[in-house]
N, C-alpha and C. Protein backbone atom coordinates (compact mmCIF):
# COMPACT_ATOMS: atom_id res chain seq x y z
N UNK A 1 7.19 0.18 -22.04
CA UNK A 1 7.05 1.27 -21.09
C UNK A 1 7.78 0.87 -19.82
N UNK A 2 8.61 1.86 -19.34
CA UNK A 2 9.14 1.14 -17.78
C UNK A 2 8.21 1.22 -16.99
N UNK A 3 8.99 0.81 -15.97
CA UNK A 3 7.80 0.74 -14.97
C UNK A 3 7.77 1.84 -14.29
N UNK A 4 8.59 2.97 -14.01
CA UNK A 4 8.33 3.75 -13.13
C UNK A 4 7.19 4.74 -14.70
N UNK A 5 7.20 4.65 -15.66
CA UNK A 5 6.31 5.67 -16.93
C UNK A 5 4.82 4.66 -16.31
N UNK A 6 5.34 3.49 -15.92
CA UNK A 6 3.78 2.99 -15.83
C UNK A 6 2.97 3.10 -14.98
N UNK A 7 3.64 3.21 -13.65
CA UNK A 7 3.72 3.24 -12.48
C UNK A 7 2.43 5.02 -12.44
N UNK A 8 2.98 5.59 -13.03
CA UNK A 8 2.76 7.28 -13.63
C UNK A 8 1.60 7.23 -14.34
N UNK A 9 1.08 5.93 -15.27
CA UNK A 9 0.31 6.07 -16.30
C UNK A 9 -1.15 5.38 -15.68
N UNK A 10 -0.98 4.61 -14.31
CA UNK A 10 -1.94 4.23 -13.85
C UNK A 10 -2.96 4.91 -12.79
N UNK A 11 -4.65 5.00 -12.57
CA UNK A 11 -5.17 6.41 -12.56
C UNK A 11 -4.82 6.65 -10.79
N UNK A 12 -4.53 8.03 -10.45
CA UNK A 12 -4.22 8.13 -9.15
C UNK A 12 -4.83 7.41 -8.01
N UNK A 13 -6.30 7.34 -8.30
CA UNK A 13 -6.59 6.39 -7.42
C UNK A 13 -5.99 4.99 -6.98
N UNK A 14 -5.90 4.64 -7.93
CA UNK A 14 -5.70 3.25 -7.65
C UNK A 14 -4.08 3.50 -6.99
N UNK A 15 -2.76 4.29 -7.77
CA UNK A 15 -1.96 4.34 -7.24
C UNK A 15 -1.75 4.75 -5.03
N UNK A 16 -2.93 5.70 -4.98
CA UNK A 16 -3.04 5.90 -3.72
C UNK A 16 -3.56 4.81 -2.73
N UNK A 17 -4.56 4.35 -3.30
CA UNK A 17 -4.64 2.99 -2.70
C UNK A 17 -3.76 1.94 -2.14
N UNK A 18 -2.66 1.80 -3.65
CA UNK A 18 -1.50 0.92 -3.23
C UNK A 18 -0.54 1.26 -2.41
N UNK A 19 -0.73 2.64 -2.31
CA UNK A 19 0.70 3.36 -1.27
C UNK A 19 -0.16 3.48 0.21
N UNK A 20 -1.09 3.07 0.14
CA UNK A 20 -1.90 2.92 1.42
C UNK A 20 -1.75 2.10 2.27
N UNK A 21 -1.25 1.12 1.69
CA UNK A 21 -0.89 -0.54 2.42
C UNK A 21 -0.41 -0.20 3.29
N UNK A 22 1.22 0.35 2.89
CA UNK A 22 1.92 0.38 4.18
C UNK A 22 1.98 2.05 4.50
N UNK A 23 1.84 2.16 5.49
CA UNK A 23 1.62 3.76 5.97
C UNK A 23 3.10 4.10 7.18
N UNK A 24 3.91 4.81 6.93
CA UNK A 24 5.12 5.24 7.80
C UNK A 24 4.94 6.43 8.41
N UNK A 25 5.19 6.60 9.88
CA UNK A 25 4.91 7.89 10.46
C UNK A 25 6.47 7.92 10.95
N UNK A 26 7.39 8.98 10.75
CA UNK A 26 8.31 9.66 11.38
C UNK A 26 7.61 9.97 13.18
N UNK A 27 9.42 9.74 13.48
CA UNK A 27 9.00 9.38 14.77
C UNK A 27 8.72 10.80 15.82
N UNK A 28 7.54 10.92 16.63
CA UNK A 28 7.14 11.84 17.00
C UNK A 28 7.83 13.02 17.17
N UNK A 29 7.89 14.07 17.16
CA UNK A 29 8.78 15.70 17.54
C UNK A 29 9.96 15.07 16.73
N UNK A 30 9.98 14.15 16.04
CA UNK A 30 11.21 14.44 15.06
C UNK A 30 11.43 13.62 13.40
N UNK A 31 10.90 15.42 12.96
CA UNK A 31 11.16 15.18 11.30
C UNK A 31 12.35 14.76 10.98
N UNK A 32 11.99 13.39 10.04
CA UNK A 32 12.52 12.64 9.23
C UNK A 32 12.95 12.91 8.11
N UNK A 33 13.35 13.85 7.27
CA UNK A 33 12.88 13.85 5.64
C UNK A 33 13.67 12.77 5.19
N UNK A 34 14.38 12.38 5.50
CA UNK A 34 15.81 10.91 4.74
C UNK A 34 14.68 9.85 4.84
N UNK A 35 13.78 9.26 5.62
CA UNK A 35 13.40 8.32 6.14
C UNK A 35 11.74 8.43 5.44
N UNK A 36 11.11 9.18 5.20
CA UNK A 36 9.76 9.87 4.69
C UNK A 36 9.96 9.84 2.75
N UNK A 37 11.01 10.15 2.30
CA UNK A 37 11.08 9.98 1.04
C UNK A 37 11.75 8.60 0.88
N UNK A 38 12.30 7.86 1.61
CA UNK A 38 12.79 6.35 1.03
C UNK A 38 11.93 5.72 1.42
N UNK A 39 10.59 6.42 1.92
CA UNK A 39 9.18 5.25 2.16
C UNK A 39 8.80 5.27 1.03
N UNK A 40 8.82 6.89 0.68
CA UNK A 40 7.81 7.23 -1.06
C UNK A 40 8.47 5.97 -2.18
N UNK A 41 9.93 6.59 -1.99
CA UNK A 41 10.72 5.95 -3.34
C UNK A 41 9.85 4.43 -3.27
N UNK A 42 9.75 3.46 -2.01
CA UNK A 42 9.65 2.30 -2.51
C UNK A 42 8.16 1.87 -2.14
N UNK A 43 7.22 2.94 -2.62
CA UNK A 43 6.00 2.65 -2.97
C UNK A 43 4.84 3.21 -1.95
N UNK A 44 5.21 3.36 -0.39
CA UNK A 44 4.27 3.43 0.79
C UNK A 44 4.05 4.53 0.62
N UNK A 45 3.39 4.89 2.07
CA UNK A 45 3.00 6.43 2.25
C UNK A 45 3.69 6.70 3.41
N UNK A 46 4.88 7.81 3.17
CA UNK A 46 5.51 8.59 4.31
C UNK A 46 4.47 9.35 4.72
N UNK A 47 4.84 9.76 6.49
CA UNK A 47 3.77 10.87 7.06
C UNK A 47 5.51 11.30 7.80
N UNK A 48 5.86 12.79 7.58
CA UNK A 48 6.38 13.43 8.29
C UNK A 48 5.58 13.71 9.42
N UNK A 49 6.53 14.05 10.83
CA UNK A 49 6.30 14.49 11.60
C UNK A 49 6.74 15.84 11.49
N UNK A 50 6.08 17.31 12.01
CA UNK A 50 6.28 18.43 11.70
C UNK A 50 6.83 18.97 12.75
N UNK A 51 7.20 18.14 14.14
CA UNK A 51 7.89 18.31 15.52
C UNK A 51 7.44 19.25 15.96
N UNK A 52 7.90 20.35 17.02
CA UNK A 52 7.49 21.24 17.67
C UNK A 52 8.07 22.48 17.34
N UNK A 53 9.41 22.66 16.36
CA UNK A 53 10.36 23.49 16.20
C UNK A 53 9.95 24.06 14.92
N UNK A 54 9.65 25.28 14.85
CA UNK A 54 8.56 26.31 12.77
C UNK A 54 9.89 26.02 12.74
N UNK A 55 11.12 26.59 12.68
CA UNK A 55 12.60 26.14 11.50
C UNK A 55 13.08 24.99 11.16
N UNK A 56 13.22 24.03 12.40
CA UNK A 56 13.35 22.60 11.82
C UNK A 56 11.89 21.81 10.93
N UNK A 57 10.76 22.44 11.60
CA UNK A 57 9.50 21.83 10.63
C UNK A 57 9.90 22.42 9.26
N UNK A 58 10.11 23.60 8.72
CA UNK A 58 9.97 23.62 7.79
C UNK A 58 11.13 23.13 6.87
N UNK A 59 12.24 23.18 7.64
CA UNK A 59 13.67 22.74 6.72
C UNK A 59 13.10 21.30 6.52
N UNK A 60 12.55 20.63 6.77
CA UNK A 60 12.40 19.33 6.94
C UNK A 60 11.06 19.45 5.88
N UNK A 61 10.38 19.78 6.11
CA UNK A 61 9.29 20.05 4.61
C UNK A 61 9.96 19.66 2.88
N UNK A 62 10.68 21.08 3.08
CA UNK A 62 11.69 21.12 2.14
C UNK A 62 12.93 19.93 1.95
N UNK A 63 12.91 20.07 2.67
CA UNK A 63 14.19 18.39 2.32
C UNK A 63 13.61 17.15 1.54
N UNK A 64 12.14 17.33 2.50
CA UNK A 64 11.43 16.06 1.66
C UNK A 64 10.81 16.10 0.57
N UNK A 65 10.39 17.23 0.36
CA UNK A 65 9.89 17.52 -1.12
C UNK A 65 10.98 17.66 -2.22
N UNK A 66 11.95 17.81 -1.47
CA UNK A 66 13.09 17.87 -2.95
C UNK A 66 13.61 16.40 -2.98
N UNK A 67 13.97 15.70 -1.74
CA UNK A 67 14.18 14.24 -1.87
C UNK A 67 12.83 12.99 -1.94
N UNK A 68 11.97 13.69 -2.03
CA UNK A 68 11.17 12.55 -2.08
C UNK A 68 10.46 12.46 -3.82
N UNK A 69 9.97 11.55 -4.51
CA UNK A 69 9.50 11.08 -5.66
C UNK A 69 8.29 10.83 -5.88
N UNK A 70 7.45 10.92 -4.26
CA UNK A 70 6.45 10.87 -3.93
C UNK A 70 5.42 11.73 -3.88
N UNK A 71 4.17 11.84 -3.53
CA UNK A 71 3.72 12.69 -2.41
C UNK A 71 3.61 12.19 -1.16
N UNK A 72 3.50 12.95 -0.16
CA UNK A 72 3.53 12.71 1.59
C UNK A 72 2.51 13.29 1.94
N UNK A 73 2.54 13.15 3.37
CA UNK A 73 1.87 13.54 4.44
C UNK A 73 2.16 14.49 5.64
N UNK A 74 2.08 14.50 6.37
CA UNK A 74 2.68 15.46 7.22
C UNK A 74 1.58 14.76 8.80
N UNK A 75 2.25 15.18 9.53
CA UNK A 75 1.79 15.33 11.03
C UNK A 75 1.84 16.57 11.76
N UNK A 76 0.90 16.90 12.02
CA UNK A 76 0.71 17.71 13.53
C UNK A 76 0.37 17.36 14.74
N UNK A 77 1.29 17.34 15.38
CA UNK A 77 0.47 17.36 17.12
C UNK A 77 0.71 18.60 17.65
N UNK A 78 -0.01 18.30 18.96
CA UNK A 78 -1.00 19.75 19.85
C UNK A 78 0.93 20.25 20.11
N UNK A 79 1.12 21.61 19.84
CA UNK A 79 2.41 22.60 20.08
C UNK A 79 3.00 22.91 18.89
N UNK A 80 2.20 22.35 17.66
CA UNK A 80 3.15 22.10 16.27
C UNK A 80 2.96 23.71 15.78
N UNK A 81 4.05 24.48 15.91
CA UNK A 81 3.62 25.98 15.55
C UNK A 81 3.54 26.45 13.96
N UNK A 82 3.33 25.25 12.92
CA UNK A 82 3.71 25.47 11.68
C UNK A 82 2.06 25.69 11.22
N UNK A 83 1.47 26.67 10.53
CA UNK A 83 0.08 26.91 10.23
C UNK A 83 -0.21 25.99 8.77
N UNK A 84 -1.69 26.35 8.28
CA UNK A 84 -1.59 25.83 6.89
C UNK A 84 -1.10 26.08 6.18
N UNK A 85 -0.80 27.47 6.45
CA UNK A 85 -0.08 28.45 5.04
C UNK A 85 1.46 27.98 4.63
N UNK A 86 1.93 27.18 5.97
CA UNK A 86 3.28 26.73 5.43
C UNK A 86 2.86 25.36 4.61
N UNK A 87 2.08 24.94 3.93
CA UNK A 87 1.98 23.76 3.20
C UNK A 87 1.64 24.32 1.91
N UNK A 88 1.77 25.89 1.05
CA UNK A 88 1.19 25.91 0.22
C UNK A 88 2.20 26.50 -1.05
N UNK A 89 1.70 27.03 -1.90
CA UNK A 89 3.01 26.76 -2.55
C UNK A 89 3.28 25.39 -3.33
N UNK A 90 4.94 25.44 -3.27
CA UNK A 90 5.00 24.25 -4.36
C UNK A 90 4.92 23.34 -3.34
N UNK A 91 4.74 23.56 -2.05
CA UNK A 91 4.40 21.98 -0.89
C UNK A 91 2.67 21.53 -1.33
N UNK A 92 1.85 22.44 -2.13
CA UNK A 92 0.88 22.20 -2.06
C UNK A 92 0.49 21.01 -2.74
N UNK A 93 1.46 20.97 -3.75
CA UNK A 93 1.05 19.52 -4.67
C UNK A 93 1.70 18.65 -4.62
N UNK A 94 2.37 18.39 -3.47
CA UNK A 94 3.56 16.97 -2.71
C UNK A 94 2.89 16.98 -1.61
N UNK A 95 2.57 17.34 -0.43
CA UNK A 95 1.82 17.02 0.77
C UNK A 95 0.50 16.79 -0.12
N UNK A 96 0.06 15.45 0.27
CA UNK A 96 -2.00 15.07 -0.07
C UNK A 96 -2.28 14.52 0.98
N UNK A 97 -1.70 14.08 2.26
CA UNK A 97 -2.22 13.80 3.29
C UNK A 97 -1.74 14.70 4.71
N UNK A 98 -2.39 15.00 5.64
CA UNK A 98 -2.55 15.58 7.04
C UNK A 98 -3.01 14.72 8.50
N UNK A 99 -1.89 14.32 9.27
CA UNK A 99 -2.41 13.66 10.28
C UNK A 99 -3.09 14.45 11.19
N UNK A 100 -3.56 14.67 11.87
CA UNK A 100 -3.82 15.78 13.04
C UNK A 100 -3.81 14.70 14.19
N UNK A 101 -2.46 15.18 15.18
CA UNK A 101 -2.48 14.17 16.35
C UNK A 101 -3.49 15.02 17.14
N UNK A 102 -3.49 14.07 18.50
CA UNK A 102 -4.50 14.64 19.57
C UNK A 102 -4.20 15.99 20.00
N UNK A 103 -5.46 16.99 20.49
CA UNK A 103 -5.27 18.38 20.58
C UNK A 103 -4.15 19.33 18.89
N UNK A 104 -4.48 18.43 17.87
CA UNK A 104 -3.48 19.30 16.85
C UNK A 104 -4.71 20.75 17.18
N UNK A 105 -3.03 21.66 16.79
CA UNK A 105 -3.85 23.11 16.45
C UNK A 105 -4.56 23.12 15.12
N UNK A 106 -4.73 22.65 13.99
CA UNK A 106 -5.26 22.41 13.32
C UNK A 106 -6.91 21.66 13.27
N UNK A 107 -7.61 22.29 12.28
CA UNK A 107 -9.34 21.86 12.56
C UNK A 107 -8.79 20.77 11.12
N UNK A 108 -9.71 19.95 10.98
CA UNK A 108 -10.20 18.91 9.93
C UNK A 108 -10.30 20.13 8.55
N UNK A 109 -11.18 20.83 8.99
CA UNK A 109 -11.67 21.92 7.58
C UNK A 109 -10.25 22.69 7.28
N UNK A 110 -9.36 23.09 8.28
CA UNK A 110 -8.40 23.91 7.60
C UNK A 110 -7.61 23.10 7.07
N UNK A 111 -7.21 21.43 7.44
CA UNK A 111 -6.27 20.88 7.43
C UNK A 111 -6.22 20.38 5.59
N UNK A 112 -7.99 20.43 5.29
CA UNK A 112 -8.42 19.45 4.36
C UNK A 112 -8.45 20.67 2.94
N UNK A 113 -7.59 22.01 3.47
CA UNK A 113 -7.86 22.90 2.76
C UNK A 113 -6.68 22.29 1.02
N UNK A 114 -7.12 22.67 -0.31
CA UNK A 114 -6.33 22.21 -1.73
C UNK A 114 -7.08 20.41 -1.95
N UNK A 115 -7.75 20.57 -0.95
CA UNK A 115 -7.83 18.95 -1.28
C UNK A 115 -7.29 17.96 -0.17
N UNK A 116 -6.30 18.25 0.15
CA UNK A 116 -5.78 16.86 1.03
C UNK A 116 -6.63 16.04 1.78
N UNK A 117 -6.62 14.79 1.72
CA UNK A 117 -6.77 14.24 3.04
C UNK A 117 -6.42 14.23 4.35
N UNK A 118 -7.21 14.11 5.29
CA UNK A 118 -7.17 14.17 6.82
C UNK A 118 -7.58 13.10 7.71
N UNK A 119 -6.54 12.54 7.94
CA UNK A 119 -6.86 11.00 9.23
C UNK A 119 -6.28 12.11 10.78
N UNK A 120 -7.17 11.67 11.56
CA UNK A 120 -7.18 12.18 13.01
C UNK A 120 -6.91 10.68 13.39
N UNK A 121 -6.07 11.11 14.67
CA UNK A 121 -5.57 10.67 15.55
C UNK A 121 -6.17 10.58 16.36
N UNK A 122 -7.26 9.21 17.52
CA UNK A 122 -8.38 9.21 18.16
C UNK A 122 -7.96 8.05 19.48
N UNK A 123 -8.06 8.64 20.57
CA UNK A 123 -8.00 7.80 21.94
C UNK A 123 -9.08 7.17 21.92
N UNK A 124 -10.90 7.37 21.83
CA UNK A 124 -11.92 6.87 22.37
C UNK A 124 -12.58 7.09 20.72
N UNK A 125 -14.13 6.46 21.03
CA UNK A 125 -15.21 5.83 20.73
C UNK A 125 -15.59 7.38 20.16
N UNK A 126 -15.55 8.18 21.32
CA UNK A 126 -16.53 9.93 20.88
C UNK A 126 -15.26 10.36 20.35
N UNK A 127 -14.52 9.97 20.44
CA UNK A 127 -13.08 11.18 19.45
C UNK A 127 -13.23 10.85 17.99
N UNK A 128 -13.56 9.34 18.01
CA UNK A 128 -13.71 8.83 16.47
C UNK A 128 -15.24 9.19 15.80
N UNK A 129 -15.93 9.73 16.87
CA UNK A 129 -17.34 10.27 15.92
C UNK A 129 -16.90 11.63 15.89
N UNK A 130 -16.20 12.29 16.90
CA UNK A 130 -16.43 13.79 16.69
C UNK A 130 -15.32 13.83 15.92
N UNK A 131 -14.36 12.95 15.03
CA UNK A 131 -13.68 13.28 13.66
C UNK A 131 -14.43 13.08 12.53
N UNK A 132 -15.16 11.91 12.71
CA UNK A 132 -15.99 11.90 11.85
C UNK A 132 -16.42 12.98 11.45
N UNK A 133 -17.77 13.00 12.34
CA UNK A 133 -18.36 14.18 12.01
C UNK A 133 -17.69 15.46 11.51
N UNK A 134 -16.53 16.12 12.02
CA UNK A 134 -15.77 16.81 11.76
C UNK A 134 -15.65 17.24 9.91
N UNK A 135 -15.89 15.95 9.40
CA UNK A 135 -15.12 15.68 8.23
C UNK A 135 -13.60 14.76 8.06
N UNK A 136 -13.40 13.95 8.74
CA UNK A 136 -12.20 13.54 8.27
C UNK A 136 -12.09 12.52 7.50
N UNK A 137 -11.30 12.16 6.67
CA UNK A 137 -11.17 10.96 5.97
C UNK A 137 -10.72 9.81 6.57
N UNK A 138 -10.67 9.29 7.53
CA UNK A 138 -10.14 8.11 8.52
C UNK A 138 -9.30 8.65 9.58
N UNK A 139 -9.54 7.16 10.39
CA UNK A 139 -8.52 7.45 11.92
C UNK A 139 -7.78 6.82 12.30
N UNK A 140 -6.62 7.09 12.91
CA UNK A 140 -6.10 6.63 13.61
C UNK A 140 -6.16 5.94 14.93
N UNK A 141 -6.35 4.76 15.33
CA UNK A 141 -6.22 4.89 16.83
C UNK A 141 -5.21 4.41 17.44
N UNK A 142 -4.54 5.15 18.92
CA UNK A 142 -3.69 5.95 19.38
C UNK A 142 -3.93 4.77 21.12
N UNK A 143 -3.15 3.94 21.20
CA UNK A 143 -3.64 3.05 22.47
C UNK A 143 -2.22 3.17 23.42
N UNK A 144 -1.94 3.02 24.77
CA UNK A 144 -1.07 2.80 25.88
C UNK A 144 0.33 2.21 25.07
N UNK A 145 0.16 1.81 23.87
CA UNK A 145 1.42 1.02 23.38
C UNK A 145 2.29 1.79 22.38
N UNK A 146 1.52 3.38 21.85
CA UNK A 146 2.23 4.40 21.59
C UNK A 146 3.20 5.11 21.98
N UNK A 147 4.36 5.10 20.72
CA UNK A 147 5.33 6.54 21.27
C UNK A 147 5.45 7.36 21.63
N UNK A 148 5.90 8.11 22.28
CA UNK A 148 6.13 9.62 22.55
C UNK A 148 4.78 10.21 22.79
N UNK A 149 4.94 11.52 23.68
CA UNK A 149 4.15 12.30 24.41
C UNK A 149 3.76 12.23 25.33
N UNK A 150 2.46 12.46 26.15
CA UNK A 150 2.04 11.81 27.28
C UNK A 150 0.70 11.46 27.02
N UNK A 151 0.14 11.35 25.93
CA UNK A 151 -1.03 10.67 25.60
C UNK A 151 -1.01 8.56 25.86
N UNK A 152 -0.99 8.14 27.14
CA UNK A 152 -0.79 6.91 27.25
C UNK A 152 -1.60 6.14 27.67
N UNK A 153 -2.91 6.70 27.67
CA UNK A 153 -3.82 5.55 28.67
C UNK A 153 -4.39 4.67 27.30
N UNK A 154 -4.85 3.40 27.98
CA UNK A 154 -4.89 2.58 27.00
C UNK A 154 -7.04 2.81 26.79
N UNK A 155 -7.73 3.57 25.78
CA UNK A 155 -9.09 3.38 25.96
C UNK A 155 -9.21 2.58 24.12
N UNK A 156 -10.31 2.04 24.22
CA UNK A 156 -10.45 0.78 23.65
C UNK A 156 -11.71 1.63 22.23
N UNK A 157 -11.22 1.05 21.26
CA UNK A 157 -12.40 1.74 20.11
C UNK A 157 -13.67 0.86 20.21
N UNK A 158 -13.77 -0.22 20.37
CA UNK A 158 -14.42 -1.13 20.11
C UNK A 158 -15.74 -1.35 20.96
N UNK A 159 -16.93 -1.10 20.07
CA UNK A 159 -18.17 -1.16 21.13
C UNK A 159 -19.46 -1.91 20.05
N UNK A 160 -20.03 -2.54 20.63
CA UNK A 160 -21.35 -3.02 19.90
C UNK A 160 -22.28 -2.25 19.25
N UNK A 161 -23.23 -2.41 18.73
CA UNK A 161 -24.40 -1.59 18.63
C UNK A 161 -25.40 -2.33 18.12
């Protein structure tokens, strides 16, 4: 059996797991698709960025779903004018993950709509319970040493209990 038939024959879980290791985010307000599918090809998990622009977000959807071998992810941050409805379709079964950056227009429940997973993007301590709670499947945290936007103050996840 080659390896990419085997690669195929082993149960999704476990494959998602392994593409979990390394996680790639396209760099903020600008979709990648060249860079998001040569993460897939060699095993990780691409996260497009869905930028601020509905025509370049979506040409860039499409680019990556036809060049990528994978499934992906996608990003939203707060201005991203692309709704859920542009993920559905034949994007529905290549996008399985949803970032939601800080202020995304997107809720956890719409984001998590076919199934996907949803990691939020979290400055503080209460951003990471109120995703929680929310429903999300993990977080991100987002510190002073981040790219792009103006989300820069440095607040700290880490508290006792």
């Amino acid at each position: 059996m080659s390896s990419a038939a085997s690669a195929h024959a082993q149960p999704a879980q476990a494959r998602r797991a392994d593409r979990d290791l390394v996680v790639v985010i396209s760099p903020f307000g600008e979709p990648a698709p060249h860079l998001i599918a040569a993460v897939g090809h060699r095993g990780a998990l691409g996260i497009l960025d869905l930028g601020l622009d509905a025509g370049r977000g979506r040409e860039a959807l499409a680019a990556t779903a036809a060049w990528s071998s994978a499934p992906f992810g996608v990003r939203v941050a707060q201005g991203c004018p692309l709704v859920v409805g542009d993920l559905a379709g034949d994007l529905a079964a290549v996008v399985d993950t949803v970032l939601l950056g800080v202020d995304a227009p997107w809720s956890v429940a719409e984001a998590a709509r076919g199934g996907r997973r949803v990691l939020v993007e979290v400055l503080s301590v209460q951003d990471a319970l109120r995703a929680l709670a929310d429903g999300a499947d993990g977080l991100v945290a987002r510190g002073n040493e981040a790219g792009g936007g103006s989300v820069t103050s440095r607040r700290s996840l880490c508290y006792s209990t």
